[in-house]
C-alpha atoms as a PDB file:
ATOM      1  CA  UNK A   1       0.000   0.000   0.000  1.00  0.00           C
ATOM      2  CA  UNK A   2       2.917   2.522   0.083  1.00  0.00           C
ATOM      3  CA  UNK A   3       2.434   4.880  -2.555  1.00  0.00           C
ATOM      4  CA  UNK A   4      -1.306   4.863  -2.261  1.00  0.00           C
ATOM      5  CA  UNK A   5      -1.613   8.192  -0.015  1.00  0.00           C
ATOM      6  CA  UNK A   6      -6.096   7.988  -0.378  1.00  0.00           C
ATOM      7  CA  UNK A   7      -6.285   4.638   0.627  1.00  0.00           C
ATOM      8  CA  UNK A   8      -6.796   3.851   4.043  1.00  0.00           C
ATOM      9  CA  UNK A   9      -8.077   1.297   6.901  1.00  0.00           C
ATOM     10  CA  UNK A  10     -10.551   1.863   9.972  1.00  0.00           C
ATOM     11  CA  UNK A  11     -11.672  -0.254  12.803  1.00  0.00           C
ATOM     12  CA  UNK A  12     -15.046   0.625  13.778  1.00  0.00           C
ATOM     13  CA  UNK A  13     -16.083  -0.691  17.529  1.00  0.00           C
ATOM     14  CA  UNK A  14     -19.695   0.874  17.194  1.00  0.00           C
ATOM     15  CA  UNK A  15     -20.987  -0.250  21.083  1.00  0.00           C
ATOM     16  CA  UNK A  16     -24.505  -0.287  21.741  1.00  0.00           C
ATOM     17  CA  UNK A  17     -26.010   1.628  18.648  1.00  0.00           C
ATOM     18  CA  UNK A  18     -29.631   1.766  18.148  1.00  0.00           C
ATOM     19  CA  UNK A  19     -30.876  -0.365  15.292  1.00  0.00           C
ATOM     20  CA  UNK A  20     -33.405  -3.279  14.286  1.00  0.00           C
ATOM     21  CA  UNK A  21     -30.443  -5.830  14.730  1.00  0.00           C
ATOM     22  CA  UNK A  22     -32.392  -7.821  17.364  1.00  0.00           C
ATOM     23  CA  UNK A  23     -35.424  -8.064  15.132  1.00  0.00           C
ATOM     24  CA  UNK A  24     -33.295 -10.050  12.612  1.00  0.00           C
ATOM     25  CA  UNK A  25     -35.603 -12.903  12.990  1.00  0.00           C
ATOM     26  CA  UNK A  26     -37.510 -10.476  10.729  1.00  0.00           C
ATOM     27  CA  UNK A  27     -35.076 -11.460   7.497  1.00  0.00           C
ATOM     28  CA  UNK A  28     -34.655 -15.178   8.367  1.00  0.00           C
ATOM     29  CA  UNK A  29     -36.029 -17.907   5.423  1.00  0.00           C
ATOM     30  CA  UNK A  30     -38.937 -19.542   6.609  1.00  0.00           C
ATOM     31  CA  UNK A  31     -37.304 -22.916   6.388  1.00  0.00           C
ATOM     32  CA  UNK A  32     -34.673 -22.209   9.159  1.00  0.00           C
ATOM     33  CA  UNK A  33     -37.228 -20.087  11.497  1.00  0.00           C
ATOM     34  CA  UNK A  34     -38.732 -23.758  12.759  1.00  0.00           C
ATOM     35  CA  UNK A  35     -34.758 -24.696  13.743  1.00  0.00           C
ATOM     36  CA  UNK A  36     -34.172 -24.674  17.288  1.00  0.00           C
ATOM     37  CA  UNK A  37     -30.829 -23.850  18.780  1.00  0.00           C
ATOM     38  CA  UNK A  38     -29.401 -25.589  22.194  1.00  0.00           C
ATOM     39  CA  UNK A  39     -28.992 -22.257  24.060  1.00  0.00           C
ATOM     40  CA  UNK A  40     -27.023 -21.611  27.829  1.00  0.00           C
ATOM     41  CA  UNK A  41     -29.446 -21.478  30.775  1.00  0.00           C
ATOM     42  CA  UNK A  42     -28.806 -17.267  30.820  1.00  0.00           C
ATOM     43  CA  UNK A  43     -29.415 -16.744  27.177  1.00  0.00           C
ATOM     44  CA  UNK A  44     -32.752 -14.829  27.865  1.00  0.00           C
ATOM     45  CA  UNK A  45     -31.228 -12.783  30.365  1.00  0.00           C
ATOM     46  CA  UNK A  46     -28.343 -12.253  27.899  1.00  0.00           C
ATOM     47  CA  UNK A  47     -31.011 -11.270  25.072  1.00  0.00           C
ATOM     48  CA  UNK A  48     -33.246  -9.158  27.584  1.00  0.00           C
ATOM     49  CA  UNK A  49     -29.655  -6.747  28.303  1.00  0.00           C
ATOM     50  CA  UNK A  50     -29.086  -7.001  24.370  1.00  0.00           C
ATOM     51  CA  UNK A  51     -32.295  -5.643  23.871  1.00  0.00           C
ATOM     52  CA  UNK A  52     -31.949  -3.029  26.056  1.00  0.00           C
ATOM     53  CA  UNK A  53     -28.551  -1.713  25.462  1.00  0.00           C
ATOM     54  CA  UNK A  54     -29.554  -1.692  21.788  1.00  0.00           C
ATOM     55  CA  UNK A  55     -32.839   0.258  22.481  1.00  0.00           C
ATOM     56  CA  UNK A  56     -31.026   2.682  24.187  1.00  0.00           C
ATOM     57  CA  UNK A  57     -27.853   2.779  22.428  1.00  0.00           C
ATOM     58  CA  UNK A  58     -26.330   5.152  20.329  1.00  0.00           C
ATOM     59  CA  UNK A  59     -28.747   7.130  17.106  1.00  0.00           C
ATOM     60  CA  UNK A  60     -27.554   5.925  14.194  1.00  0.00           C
ATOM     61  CA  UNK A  61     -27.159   8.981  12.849  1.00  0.00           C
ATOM     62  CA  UNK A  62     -25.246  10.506  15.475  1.00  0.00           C
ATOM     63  CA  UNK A  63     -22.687   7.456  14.876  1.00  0.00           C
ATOM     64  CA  UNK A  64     -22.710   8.086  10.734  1.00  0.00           C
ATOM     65  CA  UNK A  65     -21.338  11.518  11.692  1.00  0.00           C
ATOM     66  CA  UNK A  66     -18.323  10.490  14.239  1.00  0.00           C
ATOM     67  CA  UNK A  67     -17.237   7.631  11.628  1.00  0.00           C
ATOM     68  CA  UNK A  68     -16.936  10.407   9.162  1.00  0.00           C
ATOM     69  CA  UNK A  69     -15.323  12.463  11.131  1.00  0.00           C
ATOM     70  CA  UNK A  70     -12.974  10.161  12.234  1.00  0.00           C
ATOM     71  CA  UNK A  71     -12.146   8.995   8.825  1.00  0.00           C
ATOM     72  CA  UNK A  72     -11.245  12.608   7.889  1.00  0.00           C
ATOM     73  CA  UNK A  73      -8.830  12.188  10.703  1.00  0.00           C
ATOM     74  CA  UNK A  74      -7.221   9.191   9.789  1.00  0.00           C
ATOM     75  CA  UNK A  75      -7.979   7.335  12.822  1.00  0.00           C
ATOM     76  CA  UNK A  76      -7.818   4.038  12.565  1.00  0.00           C
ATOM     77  CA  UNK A  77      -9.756   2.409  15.483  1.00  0.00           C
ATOM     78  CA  UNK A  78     -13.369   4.465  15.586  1.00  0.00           C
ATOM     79  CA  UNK A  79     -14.864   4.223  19.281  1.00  0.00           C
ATOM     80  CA  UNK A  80     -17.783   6.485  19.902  1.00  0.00           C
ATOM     81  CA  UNK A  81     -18.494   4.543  23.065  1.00  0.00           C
ATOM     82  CA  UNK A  82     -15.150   3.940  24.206  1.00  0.00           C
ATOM     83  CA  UNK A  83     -15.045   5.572  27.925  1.00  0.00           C
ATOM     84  CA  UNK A  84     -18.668   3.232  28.231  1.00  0.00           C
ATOM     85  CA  UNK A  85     -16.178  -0.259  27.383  1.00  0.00           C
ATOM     86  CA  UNK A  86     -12.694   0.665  28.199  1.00  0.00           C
ATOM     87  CA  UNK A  87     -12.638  -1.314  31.439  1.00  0.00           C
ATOM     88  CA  UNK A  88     -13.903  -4.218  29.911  1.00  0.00           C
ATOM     89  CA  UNK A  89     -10.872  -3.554  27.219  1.00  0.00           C
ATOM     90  CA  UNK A  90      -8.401  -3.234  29.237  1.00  0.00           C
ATOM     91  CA  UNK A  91      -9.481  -6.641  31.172  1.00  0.00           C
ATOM     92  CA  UNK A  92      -9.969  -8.257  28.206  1.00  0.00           C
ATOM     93  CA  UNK A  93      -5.722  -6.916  26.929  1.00  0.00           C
ATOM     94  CA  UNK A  94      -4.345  -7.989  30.264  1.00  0.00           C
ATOM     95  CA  UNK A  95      -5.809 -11.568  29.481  1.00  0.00           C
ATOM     96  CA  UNK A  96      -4.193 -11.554  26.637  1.00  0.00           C
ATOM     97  CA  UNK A  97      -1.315 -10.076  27.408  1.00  0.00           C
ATOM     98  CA  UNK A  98      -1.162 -13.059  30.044  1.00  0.00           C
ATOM     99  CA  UNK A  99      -2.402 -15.385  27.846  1.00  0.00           C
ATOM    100  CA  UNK A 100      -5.154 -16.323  29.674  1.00  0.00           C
ATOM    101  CA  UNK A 101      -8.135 -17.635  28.157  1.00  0.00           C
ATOM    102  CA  UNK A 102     -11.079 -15.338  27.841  1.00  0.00           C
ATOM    103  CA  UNK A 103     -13.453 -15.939  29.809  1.00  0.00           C
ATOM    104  CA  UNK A 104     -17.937 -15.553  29.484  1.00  0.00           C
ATOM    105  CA  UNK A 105     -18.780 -12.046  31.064  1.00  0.00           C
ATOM    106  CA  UNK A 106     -22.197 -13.629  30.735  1.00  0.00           C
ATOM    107  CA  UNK A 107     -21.558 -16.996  32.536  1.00  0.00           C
ATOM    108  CA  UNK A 108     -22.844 -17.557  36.139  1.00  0.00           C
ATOM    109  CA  UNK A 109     -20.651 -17.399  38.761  1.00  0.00           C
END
């Protein structure tokens, strides 16, 4: 890519952003709506803070206008929600940096 000074690469880490992704069902063929999935024993309580967090998440809009913003700015990772997830981040780097396996924030203790 050297030489090729208008081409560049962004990271976008959106965060909770309100959308219609946990309608999705909406788009799925008919033939695999009847499939059931084996699910853990918190996956409702996992959807319910999905649905939530979505629902009150970030305007779409608004996040359209920091991407392009940041993008003017060359930046390559693009978090508009970053101070919201940054101790989750840095939990997540210290595993790694450890090389510990991750582990489900999720999971029951």
């Amino acid at each position: 890519m050297m030489g090729h000074k208008n081409i560049g690469v962004s990271v976008l880490c959106p965060g909770l952003t309100k959308t219609k992704i946990m309608d999705c069902e909406r788009n799925r063929p008919d033939e695999l709506k009847k499939q059931t999935v084996a699910v853990a024993t918190n996956a409702q309580e996992v959807e319910q803070f999905l649905v939530q967090g979505v629902a009150g998440g970030m305007p779409v809009e608004q996040l359209v206008d920091i991407v392009f913003e940041a993008i003017k700015e060359n930046k390559f990772y693009i978090m508009p929600n970053a101070e919201q997830f940054k101790p989750g981040l840095k939990i997540r780097m210290d595993g790694i940096l450890q090389e510990r396996n991750p582990t489900n924030p999720f999971a029951q203790q």
